[in-house]
Protein backbone atom coordinates (compact mmCIF):
# COMPACT_ATOMS: atom_id res chain seq x y z
CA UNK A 1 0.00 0.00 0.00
CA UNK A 2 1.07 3.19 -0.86
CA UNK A 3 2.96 4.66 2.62
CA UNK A 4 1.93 8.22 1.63
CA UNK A 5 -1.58 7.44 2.88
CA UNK A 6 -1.06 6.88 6.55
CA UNK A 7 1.62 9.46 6.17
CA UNK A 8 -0.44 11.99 5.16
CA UNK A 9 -2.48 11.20 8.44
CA UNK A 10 0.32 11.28 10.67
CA UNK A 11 1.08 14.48 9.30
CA UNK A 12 -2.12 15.91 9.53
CA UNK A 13 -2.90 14.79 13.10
CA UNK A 14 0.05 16.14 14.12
CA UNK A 15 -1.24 19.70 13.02
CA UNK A 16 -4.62 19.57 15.42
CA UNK A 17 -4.98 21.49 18.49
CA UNK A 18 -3.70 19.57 21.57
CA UNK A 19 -7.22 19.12 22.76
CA UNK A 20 -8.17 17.04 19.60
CA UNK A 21 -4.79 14.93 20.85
CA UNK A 22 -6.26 12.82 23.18
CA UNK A 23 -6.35 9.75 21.49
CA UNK A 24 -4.52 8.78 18.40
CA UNK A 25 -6.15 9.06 14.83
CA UNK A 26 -6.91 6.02 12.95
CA UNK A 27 -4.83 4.51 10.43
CA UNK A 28 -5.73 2.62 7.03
CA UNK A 29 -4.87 -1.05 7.31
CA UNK A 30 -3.26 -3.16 3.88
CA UNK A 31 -6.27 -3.02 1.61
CA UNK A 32 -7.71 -6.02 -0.54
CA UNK A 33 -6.79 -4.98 -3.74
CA UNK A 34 -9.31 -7.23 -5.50
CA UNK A 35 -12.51 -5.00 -3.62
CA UNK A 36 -15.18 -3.90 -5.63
CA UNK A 37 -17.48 -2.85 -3.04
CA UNK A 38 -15.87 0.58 -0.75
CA UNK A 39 -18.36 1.33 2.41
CA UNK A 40 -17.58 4.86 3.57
CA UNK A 41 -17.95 6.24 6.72
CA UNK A 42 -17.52 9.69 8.34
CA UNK A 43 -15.30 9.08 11.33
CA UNK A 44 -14.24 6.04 13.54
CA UNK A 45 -16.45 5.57 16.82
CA UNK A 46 -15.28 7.11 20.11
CA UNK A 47 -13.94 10.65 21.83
CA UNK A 48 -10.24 12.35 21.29
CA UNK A 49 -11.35 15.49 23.59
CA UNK A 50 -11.21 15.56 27.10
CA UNK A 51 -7.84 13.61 27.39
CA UNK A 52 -3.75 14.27 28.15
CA UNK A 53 -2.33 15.22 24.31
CA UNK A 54 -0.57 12.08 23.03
CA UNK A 55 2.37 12.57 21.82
CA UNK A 56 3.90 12.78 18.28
CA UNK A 57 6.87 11.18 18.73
CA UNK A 58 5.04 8.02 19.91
CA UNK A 59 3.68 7.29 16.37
CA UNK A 60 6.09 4.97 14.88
CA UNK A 61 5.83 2.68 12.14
CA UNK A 62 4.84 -0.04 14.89
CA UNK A 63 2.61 1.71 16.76
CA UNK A 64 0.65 2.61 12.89
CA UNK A 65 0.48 -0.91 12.32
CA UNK A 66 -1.06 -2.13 15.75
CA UNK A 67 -4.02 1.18 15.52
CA UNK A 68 -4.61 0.38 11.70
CA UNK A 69 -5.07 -3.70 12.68
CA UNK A 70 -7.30 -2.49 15.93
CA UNK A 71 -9.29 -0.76 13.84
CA UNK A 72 -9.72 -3.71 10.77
CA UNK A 73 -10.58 -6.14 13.69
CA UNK A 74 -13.47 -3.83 14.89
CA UNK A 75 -15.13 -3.54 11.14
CA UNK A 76 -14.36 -7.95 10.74
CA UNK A 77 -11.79 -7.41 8.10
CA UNK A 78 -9.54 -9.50 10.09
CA UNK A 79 -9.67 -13.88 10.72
CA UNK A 80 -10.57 -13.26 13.99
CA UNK A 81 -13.53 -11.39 14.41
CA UNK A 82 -14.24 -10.95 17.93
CA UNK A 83 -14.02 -7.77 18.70
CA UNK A 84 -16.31 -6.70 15.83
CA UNK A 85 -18.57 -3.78 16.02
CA UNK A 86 -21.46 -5.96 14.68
CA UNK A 87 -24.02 -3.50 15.86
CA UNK A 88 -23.01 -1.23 13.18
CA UNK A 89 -21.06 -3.79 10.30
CA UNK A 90 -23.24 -6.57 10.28
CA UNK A 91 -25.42 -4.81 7.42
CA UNK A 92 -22.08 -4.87 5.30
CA UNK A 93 -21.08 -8.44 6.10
CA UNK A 94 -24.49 -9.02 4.91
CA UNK A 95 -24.30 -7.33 2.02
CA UNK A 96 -21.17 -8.74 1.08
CA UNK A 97 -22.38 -12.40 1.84
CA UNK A 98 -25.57 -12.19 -0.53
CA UNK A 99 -23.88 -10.17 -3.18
CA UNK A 100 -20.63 -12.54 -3.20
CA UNK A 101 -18.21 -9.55 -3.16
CA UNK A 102 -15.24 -8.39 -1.72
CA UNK A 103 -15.01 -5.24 0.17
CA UNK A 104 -13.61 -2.46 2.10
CA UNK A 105 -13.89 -0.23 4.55
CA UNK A 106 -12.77 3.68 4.92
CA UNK A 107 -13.51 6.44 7.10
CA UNK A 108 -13.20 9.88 5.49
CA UNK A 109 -11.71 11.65 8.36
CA UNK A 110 -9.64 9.57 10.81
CA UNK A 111 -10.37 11.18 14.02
CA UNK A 112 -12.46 9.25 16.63
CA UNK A 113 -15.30 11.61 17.87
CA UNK A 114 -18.85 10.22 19.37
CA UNK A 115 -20.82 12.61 17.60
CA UNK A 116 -20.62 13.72 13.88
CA UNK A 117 -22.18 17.10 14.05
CA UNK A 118 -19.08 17.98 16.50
CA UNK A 119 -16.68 16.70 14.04
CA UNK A 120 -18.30 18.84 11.38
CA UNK A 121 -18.66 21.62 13.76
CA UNK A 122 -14.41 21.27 13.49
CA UNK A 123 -13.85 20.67 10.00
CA UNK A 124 -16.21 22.72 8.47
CA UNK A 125 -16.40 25.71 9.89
CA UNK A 126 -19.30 27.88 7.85
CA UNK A 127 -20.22 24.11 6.42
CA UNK A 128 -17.08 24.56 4.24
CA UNK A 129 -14.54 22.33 4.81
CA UNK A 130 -10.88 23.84 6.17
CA UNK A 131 -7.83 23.33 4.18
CA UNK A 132 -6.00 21.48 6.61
CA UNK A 133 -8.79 18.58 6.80
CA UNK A 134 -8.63 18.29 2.78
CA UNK A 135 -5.55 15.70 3.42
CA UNK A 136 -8.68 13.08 3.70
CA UNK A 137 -10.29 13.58 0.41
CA UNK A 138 -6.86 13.34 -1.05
CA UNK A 139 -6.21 10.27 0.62
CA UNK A 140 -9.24 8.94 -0.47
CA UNK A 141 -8.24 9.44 -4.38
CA UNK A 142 -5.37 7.56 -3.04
CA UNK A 143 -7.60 4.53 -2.02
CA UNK A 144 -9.51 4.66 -5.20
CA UNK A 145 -5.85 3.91 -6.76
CA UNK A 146 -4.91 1.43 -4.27
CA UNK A 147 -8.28 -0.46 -5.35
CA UNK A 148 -7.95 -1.65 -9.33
CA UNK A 149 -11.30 -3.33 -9.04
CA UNK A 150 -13.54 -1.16 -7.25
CA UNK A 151 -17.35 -0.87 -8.97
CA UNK A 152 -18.87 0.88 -5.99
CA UNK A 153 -18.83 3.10 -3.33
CA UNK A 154 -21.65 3.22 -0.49
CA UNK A 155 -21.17 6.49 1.65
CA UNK A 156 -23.38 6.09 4.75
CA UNK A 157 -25.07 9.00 5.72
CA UNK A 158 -25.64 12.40 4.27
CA UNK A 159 -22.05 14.21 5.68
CA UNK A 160 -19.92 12.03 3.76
CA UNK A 161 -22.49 12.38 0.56
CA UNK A 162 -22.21 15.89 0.65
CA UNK A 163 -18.08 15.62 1.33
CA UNK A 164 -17.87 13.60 -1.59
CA UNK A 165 -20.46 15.68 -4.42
CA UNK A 166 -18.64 18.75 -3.75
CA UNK A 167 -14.94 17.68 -3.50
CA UNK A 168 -15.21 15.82 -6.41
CA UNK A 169 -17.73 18.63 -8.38
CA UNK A 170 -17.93 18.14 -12.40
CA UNK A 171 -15.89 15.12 -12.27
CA UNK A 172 -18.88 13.36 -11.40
CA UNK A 173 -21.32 12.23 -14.17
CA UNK A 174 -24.95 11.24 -13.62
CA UNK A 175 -25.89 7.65 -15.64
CA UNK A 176 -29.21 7.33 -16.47
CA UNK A 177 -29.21 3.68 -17.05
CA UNK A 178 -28.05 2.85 -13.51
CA UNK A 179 -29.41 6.35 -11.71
CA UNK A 180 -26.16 6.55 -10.00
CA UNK A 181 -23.35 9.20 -10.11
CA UNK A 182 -20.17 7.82 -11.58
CA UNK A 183 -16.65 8.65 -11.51
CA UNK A 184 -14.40 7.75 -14.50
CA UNK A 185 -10.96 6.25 -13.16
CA UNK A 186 -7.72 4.85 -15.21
CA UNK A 187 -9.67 1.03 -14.60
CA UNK A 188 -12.96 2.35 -15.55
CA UNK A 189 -15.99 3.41 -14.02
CA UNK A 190 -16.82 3.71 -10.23
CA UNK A 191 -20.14 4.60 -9.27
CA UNK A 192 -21.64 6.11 -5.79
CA UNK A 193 -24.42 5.67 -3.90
CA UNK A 194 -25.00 8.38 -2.18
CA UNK A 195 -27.86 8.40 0.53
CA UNK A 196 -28.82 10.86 3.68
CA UNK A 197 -30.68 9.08 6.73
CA UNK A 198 -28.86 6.09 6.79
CA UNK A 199 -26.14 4.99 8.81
CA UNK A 200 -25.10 1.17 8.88
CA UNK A 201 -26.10 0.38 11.94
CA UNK A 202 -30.05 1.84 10.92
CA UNK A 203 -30.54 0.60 7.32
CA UNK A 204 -33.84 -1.31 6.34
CA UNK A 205 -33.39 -4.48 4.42
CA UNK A 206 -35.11 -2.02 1.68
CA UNK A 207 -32.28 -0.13 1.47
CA UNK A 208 -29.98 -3.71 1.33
CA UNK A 209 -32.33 -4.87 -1.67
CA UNK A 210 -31.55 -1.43 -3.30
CA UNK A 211 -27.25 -1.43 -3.16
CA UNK A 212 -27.50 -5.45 -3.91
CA UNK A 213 -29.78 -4.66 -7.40
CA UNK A 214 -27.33 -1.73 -8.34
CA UNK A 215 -24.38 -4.08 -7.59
CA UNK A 216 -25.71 -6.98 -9.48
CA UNK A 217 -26.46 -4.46 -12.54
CA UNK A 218 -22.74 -2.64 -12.33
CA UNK A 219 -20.92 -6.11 -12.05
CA UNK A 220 -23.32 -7.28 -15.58
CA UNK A 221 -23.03 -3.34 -16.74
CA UNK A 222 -26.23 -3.95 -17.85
CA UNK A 223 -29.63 -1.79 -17.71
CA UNK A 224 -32.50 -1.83 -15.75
């Protein structure tokens, strides 16, 4: 995997206010380059405020490693899968199962906070996001290359929809075949479903039946 990606994190944490410090940020595991399905979230689950600053100099290749396997054990990426969050992955297992697919997982901003209007309240001041947070939609072009096979991104709520539609603007094409918005890559195609209630943990087996027919008619590319 490209090292520039957790990097760029490391980098970028180490820019934050102390009191965003106390806990470090989340780090993107070795991804399964033959994915075709990306689930997006916003942030990881949990609170960085409140807490002693950790410190910079404790982030070492090692100590990168351990967070970004932590966090793949917690979304059941890993053989083990005891510690996962099944209250709010189980919906992607699932959808993974019935569709046959492999996946991936990737939160757009690697900062654990409890609540995502706080987070937003951070990065986007004036609902604009601030340069300094833009390191995550870079990195997540980054993914997109790490990924040769991806066919389709699910974002989960309407933050990271929004995130998405404007960082990635006119670049994004609207298919009427599929009615999905698609992004033209080197390998092709990658298209986006983009929702705004939903979060994994919350969505209907309506909304499952919905991603698993536009999966099953982007893997045939054919029409409805």
């Amino acid at each position: 995997m490209n090292p520039k990606i957790n990097q760029n994190i490391k980098e970028w944490w180490n820019k934050l206010p102390d009191d965003l410090k106390g806990e470090f940020p989340t780090f993107v595991h070795h991804l399964n380059k033959n994915a075709e399905i990306l689930f997006v979230g916003l942030n990881p689950a949990g609170d960085s405020t409140g807490k002693p600053a950790k410190n910079y100099n404790d982030l070492t290749s090692d100590k990168i490693q351990e967070i970004a396997e932590d966090e793949k054990s917690k979304i059941g990426l890993s053989e083990d899968q005891s510690d996962v969050y099944w209250r709010y992955y189980r919906v992607i297992h699932n959808i993974a199962k019935k569709s046959k697919s492999i996946w991936e997982y990737y939160d757009i901003f690697h900062l654990k906070y409890s609540k995502s209007k706080k987070i937003l309240e951070v990065f986007c001041p004036n609902k604009k996001l601030a340069d300094l947070h833009k390191t995550h939609l870079k990195n997540l072009e980054l993914i997109f290359k790490e990924l040769p096979k991806l066919k389709f991104v699910v974002l989960n709520n309407i933050n990271s929809s929004n995130l998405l539609i404007k960082n990635f603007g006119k670049r994004l094409d609207w298919d009427d075949c599929l009615g999905l918005y698609r992004l033209s890559v080197p390998t092709g195609n990658i298209y986006f479903y983009f929702q705004g209630m939903m979060n994994y943990g919350r969505m209907t087996n309506f909304d499952q039946e919905r991603i698993l027919w536009f999966l099953k008619k982007i893997k045939t590319k054919g029409t409805p």
